[in-house]
Each structure stands twice: as C-alpha cells, then as structure tokens.
Protein backbone atom coordinates (compact mmCIF):
# COMPACT_ATOMS: atom_id res chain seq x y z
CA UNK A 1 10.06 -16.42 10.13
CA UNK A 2 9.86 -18.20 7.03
CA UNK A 3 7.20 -20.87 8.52
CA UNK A 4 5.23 -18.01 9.88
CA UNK A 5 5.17 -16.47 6.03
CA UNK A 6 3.88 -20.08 4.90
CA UNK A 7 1.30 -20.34 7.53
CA UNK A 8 -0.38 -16.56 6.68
CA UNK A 9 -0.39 -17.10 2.94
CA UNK A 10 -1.40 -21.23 3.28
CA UNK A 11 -4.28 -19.03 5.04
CA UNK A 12 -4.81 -16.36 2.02
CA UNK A 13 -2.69 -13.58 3.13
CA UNK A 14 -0.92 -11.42 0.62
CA UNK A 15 2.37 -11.20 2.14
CA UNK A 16 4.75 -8.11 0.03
CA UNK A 17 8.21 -10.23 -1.27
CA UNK A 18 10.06 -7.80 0.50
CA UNK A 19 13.56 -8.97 -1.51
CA UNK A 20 12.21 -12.81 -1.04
CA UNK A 21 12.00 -14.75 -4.19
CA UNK A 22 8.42 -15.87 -4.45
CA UNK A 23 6.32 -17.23 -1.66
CA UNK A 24 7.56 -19.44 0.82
CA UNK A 25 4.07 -21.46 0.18
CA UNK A 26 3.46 -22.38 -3.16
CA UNK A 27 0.36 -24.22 -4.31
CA UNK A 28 0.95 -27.26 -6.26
CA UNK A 29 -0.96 -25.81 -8.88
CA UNK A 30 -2.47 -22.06 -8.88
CA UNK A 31 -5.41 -22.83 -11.64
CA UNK A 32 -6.61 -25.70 -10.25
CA UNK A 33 -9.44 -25.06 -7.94
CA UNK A 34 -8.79 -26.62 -4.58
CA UNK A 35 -11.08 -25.96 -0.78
CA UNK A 36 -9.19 -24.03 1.50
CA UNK A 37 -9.83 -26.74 4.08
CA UNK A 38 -6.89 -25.50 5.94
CA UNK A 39 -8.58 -22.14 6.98
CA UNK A 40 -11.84 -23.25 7.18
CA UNK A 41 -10.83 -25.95 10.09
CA UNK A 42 -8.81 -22.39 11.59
CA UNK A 43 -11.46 -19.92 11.41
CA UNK A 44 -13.98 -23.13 12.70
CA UNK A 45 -11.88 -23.01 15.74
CA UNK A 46 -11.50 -19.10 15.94
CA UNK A 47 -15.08 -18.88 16.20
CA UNK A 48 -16.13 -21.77 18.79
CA UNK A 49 -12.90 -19.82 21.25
CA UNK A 50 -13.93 -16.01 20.99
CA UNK A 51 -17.50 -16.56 21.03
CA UNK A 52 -17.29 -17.33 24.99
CA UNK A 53 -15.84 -14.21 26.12
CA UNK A 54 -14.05 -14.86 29.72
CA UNK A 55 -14.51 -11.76 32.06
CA UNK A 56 -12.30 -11.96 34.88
CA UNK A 57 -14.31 -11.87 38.48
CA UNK A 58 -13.35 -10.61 41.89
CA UNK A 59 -14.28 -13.53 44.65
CA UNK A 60 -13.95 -12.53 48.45
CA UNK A 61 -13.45 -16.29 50.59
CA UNK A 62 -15.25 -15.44 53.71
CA UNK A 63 -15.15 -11.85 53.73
CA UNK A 64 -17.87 -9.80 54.87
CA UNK A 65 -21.25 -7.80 53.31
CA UNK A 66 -18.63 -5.05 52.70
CA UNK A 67 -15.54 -6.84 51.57
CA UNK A 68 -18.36 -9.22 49.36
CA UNK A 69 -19.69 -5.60 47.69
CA UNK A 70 -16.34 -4.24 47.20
CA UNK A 71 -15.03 -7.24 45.11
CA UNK A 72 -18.48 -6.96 43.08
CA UNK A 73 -17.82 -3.68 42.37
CA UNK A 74 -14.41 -4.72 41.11
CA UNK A 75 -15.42 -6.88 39.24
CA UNK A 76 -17.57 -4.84 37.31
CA UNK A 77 -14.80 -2.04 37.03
CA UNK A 78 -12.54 -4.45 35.18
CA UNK A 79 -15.59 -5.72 33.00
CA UNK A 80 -16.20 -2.08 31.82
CA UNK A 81 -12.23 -1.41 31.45
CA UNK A 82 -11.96 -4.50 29.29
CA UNK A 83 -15.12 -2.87 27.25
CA UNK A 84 -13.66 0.36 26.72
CA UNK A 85 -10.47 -1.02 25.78
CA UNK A 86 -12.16 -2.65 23.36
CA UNK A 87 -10.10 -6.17 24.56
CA UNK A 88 -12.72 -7.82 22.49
CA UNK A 89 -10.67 -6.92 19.20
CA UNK A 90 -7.16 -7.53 20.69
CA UNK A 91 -8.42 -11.42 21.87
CA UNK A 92 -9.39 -11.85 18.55
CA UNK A 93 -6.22 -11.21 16.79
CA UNK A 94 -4.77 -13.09 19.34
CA UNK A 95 -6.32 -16.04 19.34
CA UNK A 96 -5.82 -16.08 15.44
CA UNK A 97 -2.18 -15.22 15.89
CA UNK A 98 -2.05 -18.58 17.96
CA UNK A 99 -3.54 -20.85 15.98
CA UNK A 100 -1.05 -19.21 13.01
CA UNK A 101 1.88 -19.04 15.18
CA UNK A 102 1.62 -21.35 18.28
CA UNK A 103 1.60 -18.52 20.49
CA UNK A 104 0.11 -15.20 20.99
CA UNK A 105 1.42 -12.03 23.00
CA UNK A 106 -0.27 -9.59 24.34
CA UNK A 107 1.53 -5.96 26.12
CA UNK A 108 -0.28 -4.59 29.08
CA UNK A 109 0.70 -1.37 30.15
CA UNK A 110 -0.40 1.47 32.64
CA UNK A 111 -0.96 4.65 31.54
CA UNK A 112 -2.68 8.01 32.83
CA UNK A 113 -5.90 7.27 34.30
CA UNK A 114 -6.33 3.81 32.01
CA UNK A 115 -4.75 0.60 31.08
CA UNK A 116 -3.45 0.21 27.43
CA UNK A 117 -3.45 -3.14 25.88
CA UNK A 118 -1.10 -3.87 22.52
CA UNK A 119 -1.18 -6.72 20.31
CA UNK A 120 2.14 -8.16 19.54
CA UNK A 121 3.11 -9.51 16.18
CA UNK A 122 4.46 -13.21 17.17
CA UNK A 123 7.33 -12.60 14.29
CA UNK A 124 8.55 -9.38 16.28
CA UNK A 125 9.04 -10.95 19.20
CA UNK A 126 12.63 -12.72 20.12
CA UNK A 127 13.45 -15.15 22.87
CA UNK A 128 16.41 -16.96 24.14
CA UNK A 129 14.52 -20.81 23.93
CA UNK A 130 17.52 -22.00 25.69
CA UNK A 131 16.37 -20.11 28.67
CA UNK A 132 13.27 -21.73 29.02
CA UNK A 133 12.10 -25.11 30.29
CA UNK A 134 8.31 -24.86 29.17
CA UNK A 135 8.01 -21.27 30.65
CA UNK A 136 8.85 -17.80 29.67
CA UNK A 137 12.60 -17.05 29.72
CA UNK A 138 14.76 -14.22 31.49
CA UNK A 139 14.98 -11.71 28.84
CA UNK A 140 12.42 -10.54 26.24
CA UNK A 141 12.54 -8.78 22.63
CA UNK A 142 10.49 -7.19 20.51
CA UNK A 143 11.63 -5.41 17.01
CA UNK A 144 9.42 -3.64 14.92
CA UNK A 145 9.58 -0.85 12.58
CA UNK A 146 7.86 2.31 14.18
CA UNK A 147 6.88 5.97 11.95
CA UNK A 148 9.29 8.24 12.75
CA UNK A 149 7.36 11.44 13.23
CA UNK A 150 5.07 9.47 15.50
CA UNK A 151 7.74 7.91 17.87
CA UNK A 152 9.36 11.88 17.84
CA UNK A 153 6.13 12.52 19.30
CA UNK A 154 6.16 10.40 21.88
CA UNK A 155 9.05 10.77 22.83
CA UNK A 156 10.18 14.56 21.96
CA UNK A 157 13.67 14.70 24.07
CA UNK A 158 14.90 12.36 21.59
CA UNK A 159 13.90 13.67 18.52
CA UNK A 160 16.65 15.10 16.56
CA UNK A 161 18.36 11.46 17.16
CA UNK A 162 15.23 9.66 15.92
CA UNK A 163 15.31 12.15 12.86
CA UNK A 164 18.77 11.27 12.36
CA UNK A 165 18.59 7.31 12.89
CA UNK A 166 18.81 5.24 9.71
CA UNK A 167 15.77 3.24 7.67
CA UNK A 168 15.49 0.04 8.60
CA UNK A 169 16.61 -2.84 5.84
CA UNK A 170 14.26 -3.89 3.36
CA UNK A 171 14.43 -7.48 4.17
CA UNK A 172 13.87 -8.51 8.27
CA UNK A 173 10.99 -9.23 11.17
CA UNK A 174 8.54 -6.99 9.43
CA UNK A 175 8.69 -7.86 6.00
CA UNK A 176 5.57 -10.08 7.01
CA UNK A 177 3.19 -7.42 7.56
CA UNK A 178 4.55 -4.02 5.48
CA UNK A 179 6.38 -3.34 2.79
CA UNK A 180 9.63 -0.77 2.84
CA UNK A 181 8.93 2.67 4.82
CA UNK A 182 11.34 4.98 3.75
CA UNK A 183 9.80 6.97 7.01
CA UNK A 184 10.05 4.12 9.59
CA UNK A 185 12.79 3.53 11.94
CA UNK A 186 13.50 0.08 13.91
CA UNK A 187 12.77 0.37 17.27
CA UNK A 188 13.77 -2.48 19.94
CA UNK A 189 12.09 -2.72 23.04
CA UNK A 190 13.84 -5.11 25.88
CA UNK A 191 12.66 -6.44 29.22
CA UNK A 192 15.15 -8.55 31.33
CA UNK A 193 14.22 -10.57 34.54
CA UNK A 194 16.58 -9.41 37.46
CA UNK A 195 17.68 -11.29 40.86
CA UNK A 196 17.52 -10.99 44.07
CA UNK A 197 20.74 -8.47 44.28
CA UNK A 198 20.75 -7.10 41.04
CA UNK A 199 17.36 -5.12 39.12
CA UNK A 200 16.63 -6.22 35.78
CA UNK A 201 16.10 -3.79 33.16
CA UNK A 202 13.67 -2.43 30.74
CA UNK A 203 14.96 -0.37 27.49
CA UNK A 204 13.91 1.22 24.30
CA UNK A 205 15.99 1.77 21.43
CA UNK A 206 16.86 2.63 18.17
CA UNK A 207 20.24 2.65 16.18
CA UNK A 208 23.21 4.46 18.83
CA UNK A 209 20.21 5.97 21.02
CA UNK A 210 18.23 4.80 23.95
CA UNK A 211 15.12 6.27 24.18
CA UNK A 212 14.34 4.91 27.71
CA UNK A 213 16.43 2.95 29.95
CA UNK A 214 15.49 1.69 33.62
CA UNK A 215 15.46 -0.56 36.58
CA UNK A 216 12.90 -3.22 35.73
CA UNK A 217 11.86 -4.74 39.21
CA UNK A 218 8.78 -6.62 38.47
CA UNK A 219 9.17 -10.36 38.77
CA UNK A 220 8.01 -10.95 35.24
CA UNK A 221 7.28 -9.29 31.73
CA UNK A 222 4.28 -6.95 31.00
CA UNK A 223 3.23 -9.39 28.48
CA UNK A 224 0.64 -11.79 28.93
CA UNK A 225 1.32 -14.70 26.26
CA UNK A 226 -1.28 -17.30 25.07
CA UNK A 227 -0.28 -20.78 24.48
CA UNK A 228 -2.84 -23.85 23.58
CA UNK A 229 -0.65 -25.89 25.76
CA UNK A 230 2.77 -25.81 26.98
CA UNK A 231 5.91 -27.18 25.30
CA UNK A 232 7.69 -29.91 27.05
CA UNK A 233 11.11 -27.88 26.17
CA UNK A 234 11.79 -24.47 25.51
CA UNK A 235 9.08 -21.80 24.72
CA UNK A 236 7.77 -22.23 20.94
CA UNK A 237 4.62 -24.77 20.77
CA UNK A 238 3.48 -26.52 17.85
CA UNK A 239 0.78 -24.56 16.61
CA UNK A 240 -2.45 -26.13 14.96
CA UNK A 241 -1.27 -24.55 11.74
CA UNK A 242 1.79 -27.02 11.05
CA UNK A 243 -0.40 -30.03 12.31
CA UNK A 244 -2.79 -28.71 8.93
CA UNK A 245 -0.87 -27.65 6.62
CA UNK A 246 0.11 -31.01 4.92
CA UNK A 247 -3.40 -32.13 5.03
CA UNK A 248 -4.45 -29.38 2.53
CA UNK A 249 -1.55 -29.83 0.44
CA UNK A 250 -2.39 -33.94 0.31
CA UNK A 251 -5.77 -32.07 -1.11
CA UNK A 252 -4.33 -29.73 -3.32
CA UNK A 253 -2.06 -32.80 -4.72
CA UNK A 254 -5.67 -35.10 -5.17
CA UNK A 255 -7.13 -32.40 -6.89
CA UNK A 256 -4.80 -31.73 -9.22
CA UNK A 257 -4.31 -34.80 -10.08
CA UNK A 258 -7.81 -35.27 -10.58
CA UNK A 259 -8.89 -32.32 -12.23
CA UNK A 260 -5.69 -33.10 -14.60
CA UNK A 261 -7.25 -36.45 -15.52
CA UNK A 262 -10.73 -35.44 -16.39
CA UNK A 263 -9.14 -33.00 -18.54
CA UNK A 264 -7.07 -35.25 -20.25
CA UNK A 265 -10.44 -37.73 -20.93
CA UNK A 266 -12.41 -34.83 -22.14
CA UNK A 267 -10.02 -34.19 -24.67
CA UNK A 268 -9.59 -37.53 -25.95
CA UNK A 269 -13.58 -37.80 -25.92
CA UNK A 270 -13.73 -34.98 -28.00
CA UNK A 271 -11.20 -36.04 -30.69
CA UNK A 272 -12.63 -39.63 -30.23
CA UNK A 273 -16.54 -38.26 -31.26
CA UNK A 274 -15.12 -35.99 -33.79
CA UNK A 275 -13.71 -39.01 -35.84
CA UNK A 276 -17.25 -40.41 -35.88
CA UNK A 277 -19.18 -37.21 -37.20
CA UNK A 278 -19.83 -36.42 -33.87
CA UNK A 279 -19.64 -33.14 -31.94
CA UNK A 280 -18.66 -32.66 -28.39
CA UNK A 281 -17.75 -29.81 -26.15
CA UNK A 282 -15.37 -30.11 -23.30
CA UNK A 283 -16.10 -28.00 -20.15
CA UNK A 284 -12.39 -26.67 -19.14
C-alpha cells in the first residue's frame, strides 16, 4: 500500500495523510523546479494504448450465410453494449491503474436487462500470492468503504444491521483515495474457487452481518484483470512505475544540485561586483 501511495503522488496526486506522517514520496527538494519526466513517459504510454480501442468480434469457422449473419450481428450487439456502458472510461482508468500499480481489475457483472462493468481500485483488492504460480489464485478480496444509506438501499433486508455496523478506521485500504467518512461502512466482498465435489462461494459483508452469501460455481472470478505481462511467481507484476521512479529522482537530485550551484555563483558574483562599484542583480 505504501508503494502504491508513492507511485500516485511521484505522479501528482494529492493523497489525504489519513493518520500517515507526511508523504511516503518526498521530493528531494519541493522549491526546486524539476520535469515531471516520470508522468510524462506514463501518460506517453496511456495515450499510444487507449487510443486503439479493441472491440471484441464474433467469427463463425465454416458456418453458413445464417450462422455468418448471426455472429455479425453479435458482434455489433457487444460493440453497442460496450458503447453504452461507456467501457471507454473504465479502460482508461484501467490502463492507468496498471501502469501505477502493475495490474488493473476490472468487475463484470449481470444485471437486469444489461451488463454492469466496475472499476476496481488495485489497493482494495487482496490476494493470497502464495496461491498463485503466474495466474490468478483460488480466493479473491476486495475491501472498500461503501455510504451507508446507499448500500441500505441496495440491499434493504439488511438495513437496520448496516445502520448499526461500525465506521471504518481512519487509517487502512482506502486511505489512498478518501479521507474519513463518518457515514461509510467497510464492506468486503469474497469470491472463492470451488472443486469438483465441493461449490465455492461468493459473499458480501460487513462487521457481524452477511449481506449475501452463496454457492459460487463458476470456474473463475467475475473479474477480468489486466497485466502488461505475467509474473514468473505469484500474481503482483512489476509495474512500469517502479522501473521510473528512480530515474526522476536521479533528475530531481541533478537539478537540485544544479540549481543550488548557480545560486551559490550568483551570489558570490554579486558581492564580487559590488566590491568593485559595480551593480548586479541575481535572478533567484
């Protein structure tokens, strides 16, 4: 958590403290004026990924006229569903979220008449890495602080527990994007892989209350993760952000230094020309 706080604010993010003590990134020098190289070389890669924008397409292998016009028609149902889920917006974040993170997640779900799509925060989401061998592992977290009147809402059999449930700590998985909610209440959604014999299990929760618990028998999680490659153990990639990061603080360093020096000659130019009836000004 604490190298995903340094990776948003190396990138200019105002992150709230949240009980922390500081920033987990500090410049090596706030006044001097250093190039965010580090997201420029980001948001230079952002751009050249989202600006193809991959459709998924229906292909019939040696079907007929029919079975050909039926998969063309799919096809252009799942272009139009993508367009009026606006998926546009959620593979932006999450190709940003990758290049932050390593990884990006991305919850598909099916609802009434549509398919909902939900961005992930990568810092919510908690994995067993032991489980994995450069794939997904057998059970799946996410934690997040959710409004309370809205998750009574949505889920009005439970509401005089979610009423009742306590605030969430100040300091925890979402002190990276909000600061303390008096009105929010953790919620913890889980999603574990079952056998052959035994069905896995999907629950929501919140402090001493289930909101949903049951049989999960899909052979994998609703959540489609991105990855620029694969790890050769466990889950968590390198992500482009940790390959950068020293490189701008080797500039911030050089620039400092620099701008320290010519400050430091300007001066003694000034006191130098002054001794000889001279006048200078120094441009700080």
């Amino acid at each position: 958590l604490d190298a995903y706080a340094r990776y948003l604010e190396a990138y200019d993010v105002e992150l709230p403290t949240n009980g922390r003590k500081g920033s987990p990134y500090r410049r090596v020098d706030e006044e001097v004026l250093t190039p965010n190289k580090f997201r420029r070389v980001l948001d230079t890669i952002h751009a050249k990924i989202i600006r193809n924008k991959v459709l998924p397409q229906t292909v019939s292998t040696g079907g007929d006229y029919s079975t050909r016009a039926k998969a063309k028609g799919f096809s252009l149902f799942l272009e139009g569903l993508l367009a009026t889920e606006g998926m546009d917006k959620h593979a932006d974040l999450a190709v940003r979220d990758a290049l932050l993170c390593g990884f990006a997640a991305l919850k598909v779900t099916a609802e009434t008449e549509r398919v909902c799509f939900e961005r992930l925060k990568p810092w919510c989401l908690f994995l067993r890495d032991g489980e994995c061998n450069g794939a997904l592992p057998r059970r799946l977290y996410y934690v997040d602080d959710f409004d309370r009147g809205a998750l009574a809402d949505m889920f009005p059999e439970s509401e005089h527990a979610i009423m009742a449930a306590p605030m969430p700590a100040q300091v925890g998985q979402t002190r990276l994007t909000s600061t303390y909610n008096p009105d929010a209440v953790r919620v913890v959604e889980a999603w574990s892989i079952g056998t052959e014999d035994r069905p896995g299990r999907h629950v929501i929760s919140i402090e001493g209350h289930a909101l949903v618990d049951e049989e999960w028998t899909e052979p994998e999680f609703p959540v489609a993760v991105l990855r620029f490659y694969a790890p050769p153990i466990g889950f968590y990639p390198v992500p482009v952000a940790k390959l950068l990061l020293p490189i701008q603080r080797e500039l911030e360093f050089t620039a400092a230094k620099l701008q320290r020096t010519f400050r430091i000659i300007d001066r003694k130019s000034t006191r130098l020309n002054s001794s000889h009836g001279y006048i200078s000004y120094a441009v700080f």
